[in-house]
C-alpha atoms as a PDB file:
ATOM      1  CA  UNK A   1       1.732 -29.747  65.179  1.00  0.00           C
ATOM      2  CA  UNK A   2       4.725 -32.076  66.076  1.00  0.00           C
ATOM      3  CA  UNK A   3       6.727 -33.234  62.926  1.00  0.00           C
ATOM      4  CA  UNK A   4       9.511 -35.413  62.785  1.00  0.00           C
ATOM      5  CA  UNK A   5      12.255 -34.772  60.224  1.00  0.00           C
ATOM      6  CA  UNK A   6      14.810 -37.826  59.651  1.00  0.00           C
ATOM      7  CA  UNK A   7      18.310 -38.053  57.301  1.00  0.00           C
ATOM      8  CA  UNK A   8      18.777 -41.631  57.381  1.00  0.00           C
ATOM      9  CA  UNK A   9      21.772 -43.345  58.157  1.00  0.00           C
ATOM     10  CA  UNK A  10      23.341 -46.412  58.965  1.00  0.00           C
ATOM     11  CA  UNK A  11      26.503 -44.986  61.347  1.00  0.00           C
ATOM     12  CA  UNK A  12      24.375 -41.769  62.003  1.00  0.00           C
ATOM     13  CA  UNK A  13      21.033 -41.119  61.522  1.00  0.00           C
ATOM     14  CA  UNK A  14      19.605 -37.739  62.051  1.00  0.00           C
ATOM     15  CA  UNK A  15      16.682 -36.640  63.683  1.00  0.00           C
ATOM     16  CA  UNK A  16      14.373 -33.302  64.455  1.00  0.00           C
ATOM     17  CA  UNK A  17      11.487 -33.328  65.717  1.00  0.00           C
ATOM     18  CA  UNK A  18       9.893 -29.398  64.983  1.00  0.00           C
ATOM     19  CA  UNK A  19       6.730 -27.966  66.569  1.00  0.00           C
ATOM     20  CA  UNK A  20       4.922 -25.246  64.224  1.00  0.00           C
ATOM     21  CA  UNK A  21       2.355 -22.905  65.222  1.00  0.00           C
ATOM     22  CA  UNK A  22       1.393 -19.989  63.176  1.00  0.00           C
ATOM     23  CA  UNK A  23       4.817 -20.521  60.990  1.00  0.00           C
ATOM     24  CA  UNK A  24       6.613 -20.140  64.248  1.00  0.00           C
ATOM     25  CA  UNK A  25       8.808 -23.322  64.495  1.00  0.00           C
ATOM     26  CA  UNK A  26      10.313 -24.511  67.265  1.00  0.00           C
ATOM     27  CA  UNK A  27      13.018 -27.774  68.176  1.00  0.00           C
ATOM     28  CA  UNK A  28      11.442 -29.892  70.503  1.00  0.00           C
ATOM     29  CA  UNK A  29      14.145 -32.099  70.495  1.00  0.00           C
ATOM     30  CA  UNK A  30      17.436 -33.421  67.725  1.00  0.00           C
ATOM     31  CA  UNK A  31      20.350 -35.326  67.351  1.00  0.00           C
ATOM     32  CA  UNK A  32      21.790 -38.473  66.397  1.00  0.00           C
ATOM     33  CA  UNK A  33      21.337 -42.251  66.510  1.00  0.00           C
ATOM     34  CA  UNK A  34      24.446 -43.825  66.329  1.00  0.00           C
ATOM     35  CA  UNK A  35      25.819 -47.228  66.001  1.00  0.00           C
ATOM     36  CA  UNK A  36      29.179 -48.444  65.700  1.00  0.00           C
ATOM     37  CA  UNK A  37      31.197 -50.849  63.124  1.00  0.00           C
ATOM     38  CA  UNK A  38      32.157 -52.917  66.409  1.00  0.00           C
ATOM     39  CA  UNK A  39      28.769 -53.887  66.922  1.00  0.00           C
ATOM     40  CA  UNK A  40      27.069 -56.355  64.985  1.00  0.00           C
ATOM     41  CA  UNK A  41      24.843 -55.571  62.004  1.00  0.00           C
ATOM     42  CA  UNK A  42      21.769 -56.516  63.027  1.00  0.00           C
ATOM     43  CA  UNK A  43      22.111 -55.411  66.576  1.00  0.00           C
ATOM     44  CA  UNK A  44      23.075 -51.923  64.873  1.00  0.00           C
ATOM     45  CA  UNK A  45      19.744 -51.914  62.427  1.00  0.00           C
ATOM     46  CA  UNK A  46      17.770 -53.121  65.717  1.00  0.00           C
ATOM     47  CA  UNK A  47      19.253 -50.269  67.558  1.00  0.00           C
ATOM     48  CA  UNK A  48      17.978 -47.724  64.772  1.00  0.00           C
ATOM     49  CA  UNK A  49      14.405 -49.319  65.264  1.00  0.00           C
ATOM     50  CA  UNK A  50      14.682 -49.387  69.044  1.00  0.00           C
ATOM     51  CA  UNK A  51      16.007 -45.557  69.441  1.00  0.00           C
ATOM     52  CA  UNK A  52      13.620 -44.091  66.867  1.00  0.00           C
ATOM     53  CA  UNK A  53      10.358 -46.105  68.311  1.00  0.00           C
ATOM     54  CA  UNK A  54      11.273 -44.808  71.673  1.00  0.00           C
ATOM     55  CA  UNK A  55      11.613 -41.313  70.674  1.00  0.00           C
ATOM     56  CA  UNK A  56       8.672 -41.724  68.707  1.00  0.00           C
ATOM     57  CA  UNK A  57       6.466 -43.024  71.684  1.00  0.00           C
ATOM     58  CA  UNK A  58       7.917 -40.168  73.512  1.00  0.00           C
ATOM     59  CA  UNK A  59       7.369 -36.877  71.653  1.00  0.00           C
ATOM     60  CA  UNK A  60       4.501 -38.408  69.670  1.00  0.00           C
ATOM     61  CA  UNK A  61       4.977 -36.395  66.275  1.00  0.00           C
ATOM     62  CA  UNK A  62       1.619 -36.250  64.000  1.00  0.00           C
ATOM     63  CA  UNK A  63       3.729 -36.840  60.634  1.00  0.00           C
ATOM     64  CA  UNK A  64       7.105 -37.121  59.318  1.00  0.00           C
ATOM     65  CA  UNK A  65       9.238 -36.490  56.266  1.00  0.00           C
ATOM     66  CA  UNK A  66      12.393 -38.761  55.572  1.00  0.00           C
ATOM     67  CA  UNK A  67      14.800 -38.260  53.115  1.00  0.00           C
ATOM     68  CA  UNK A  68      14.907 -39.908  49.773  1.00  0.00           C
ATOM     69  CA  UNK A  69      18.212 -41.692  48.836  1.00  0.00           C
ATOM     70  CA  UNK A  70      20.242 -40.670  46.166  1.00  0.00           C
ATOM     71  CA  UNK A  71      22.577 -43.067  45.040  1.00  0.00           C
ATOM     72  CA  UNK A  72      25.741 -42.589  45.486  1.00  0.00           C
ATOM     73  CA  UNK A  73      28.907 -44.331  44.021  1.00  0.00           C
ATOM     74  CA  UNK A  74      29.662 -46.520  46.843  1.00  0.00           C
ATOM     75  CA  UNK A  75      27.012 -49.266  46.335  1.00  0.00           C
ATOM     76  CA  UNK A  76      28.001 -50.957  50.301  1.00  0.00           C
ATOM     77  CA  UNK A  77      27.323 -47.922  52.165  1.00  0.00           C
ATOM     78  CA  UNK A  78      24.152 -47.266  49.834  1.00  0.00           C
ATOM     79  CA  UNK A  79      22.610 -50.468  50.688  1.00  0.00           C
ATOM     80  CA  UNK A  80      23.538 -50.129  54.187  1.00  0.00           C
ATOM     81  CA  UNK A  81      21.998 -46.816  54.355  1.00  0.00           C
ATOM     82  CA  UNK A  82      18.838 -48.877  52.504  1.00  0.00           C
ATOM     83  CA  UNK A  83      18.189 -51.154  54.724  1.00  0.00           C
ATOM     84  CA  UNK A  84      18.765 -48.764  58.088  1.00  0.00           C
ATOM     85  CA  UNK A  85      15.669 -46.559  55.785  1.00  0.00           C
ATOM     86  CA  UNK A  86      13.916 -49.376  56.117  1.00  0.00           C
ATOM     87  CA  UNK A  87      14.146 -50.076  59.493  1.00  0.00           C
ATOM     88  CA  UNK A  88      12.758 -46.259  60.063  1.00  0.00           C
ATOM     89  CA  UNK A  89      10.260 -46.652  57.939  1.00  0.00           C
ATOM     90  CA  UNK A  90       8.925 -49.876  59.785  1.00  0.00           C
ATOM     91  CA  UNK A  91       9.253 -47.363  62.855  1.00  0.00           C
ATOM     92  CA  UNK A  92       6.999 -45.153  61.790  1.00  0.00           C
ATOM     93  CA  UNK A  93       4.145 -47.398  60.086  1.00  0.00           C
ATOM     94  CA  UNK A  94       4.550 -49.121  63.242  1.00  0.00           C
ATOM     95  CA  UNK A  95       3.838 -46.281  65.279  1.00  0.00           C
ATOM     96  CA  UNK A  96       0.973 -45.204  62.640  1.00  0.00           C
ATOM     97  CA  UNK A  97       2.833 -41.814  61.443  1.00  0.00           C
ATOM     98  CA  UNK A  98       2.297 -40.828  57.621  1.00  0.00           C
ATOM     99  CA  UNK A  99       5.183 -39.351  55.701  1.00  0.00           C
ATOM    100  CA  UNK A 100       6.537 -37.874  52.849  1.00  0.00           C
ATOM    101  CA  UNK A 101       9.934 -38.554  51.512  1.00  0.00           C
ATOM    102  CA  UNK A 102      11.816 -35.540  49.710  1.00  0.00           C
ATOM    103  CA  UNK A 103      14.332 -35.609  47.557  1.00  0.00           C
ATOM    104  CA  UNK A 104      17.871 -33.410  48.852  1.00  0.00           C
ATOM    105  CA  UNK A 105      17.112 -30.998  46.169  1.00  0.00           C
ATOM    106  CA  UNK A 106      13.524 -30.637  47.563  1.00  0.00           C
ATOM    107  CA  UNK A 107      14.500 -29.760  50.864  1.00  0.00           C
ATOM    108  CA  UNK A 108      17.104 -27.171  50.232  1.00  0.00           C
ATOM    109  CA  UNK A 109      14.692 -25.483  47.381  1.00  0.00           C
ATOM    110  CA  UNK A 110      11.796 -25.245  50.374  1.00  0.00           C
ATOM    111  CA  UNK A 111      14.530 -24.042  52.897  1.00  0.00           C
ATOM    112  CA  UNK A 112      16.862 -21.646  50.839  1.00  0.00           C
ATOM    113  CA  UNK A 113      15.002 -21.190  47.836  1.00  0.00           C
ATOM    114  CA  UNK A 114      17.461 -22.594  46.092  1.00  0.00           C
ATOM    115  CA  UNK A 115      18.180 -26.709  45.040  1.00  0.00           C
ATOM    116  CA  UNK A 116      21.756 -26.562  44.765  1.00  0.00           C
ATOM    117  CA  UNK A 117      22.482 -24.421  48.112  1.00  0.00           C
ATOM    118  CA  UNK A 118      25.291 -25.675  49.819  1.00  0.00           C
ATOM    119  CA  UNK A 119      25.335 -27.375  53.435  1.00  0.00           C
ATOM    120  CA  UNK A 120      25.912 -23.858  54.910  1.00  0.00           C
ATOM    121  CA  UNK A 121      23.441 -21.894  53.140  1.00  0.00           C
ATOM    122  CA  UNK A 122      20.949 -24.749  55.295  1.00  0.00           C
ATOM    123  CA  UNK A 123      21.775 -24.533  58.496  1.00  0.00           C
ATOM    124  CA  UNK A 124      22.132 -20.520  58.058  1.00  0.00           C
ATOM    125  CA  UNK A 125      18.530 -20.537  57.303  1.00  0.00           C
ATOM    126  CA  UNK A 126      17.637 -23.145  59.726  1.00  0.00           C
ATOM    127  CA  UNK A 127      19.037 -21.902  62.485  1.00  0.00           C
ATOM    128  CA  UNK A 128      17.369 -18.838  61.683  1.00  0.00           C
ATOM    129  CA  UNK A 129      13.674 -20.410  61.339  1.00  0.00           C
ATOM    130  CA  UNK A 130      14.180 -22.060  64.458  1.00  0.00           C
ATOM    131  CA  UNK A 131      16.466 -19.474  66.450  1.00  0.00           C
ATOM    132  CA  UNK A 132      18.766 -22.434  67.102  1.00  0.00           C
ATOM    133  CA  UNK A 133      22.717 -23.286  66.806  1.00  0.00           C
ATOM    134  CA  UNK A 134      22.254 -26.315  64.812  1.00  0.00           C
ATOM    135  CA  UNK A 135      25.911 -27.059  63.724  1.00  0.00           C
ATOM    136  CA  UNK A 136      25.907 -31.054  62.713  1.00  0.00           C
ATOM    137  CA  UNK A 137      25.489 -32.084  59.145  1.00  0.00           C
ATOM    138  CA  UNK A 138      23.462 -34.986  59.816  1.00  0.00           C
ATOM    139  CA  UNK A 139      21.019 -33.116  62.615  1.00  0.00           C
ATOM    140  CA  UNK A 140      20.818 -30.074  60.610  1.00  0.00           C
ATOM    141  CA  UNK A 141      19.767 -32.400  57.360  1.00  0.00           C
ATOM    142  CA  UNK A 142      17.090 -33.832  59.784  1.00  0.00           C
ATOM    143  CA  UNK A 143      15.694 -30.276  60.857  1.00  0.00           C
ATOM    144  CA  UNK A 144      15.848 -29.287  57.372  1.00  0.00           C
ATOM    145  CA  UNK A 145      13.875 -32.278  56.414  1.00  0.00           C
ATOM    146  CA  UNK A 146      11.384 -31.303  58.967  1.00  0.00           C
ATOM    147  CA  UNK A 147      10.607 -27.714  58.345  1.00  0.00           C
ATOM    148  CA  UNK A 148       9.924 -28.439  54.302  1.00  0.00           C
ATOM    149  CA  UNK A 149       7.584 -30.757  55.529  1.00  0.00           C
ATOM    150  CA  UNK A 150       6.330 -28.616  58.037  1.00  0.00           C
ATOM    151  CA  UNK A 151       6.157 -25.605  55.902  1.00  0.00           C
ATOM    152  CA  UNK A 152       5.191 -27.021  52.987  1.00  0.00           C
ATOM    153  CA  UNK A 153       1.892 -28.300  55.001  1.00  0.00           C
ATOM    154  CA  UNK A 154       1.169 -25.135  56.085  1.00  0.00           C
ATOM    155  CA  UNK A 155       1.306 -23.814  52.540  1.00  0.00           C
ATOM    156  CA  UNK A 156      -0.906 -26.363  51.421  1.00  0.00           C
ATOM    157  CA  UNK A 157      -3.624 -26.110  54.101  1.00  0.00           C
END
């Protein structure tokens, strides 16, 4: 099973997409979409849409897991970072994936066993799940997002 893990952004959006078999999990593929303040907003939320469908329509996951926005004091970069979540979200109804959102908390409890873990204590463990080198905050948000999901589906099976 193929599932696609996203930390949504509007200057860098993460993404992982994680094959599991057996609770063996592997990276088919992460990184970044990126856009840049030059370029104009919508042509920046259009590439978002364009990047994801295409990897989407590549890799073909069968579900997804996005994470939930917490708000944060900045209310500019929290509605940018709104509106680029729901450009992904159009993505993957589009593209007729289901997924779950999780909150940050969530995701680190499923990965570290603990909600407050820091940024390190993540990619320690998910580099070790996946026998990776996952060093970028916004990728290794995305894996993380991916393997709760992943994980937490096998649990529940």
């Amino acid at each position: 099973m193929i599932t696609l893990g996203i930390d949504p952004g509007f200057a860098r959006c993460g993404y992982a997409f994680i094959e599991s078999k057996n609770s063996i999990y592997r990276i088919v593929e992460s990184g970044l979409i990126e856009t840049f303040k030059e370029t104009e907003y919508n042509q920046r939320l259009k590439k978002i849409y364009d990047d994801l469908n295409n990897l989407i329509k590549k890799i073909k996951p069968d579900n997804a897991a996005i994470e939930e926005l917490f708000f944060s004091k900045n209310s500019k970069t929290a509605l940018k970072v709104a509106e680029a979540r729901g450009i992904i979200i159009l993505a993957l109804t589009v593209n007729n994936i289901n997924f779950k959102e999780y909150k940050p908390k969530e995701v680190k409890s499923q990965i570290t066993g603990n909600g407050n873990a820091n940024k390190n204590a993540v990619i320690k463990m998910i580099n070790l799940f996946t026998n990776s080198k996952i060093i970028q905050d916004d990728t290794a948000d995305a894996v993380a997002i991916a393997l709760a999901h992943a994980s937490r589906n096998r649990i529940f099976k």
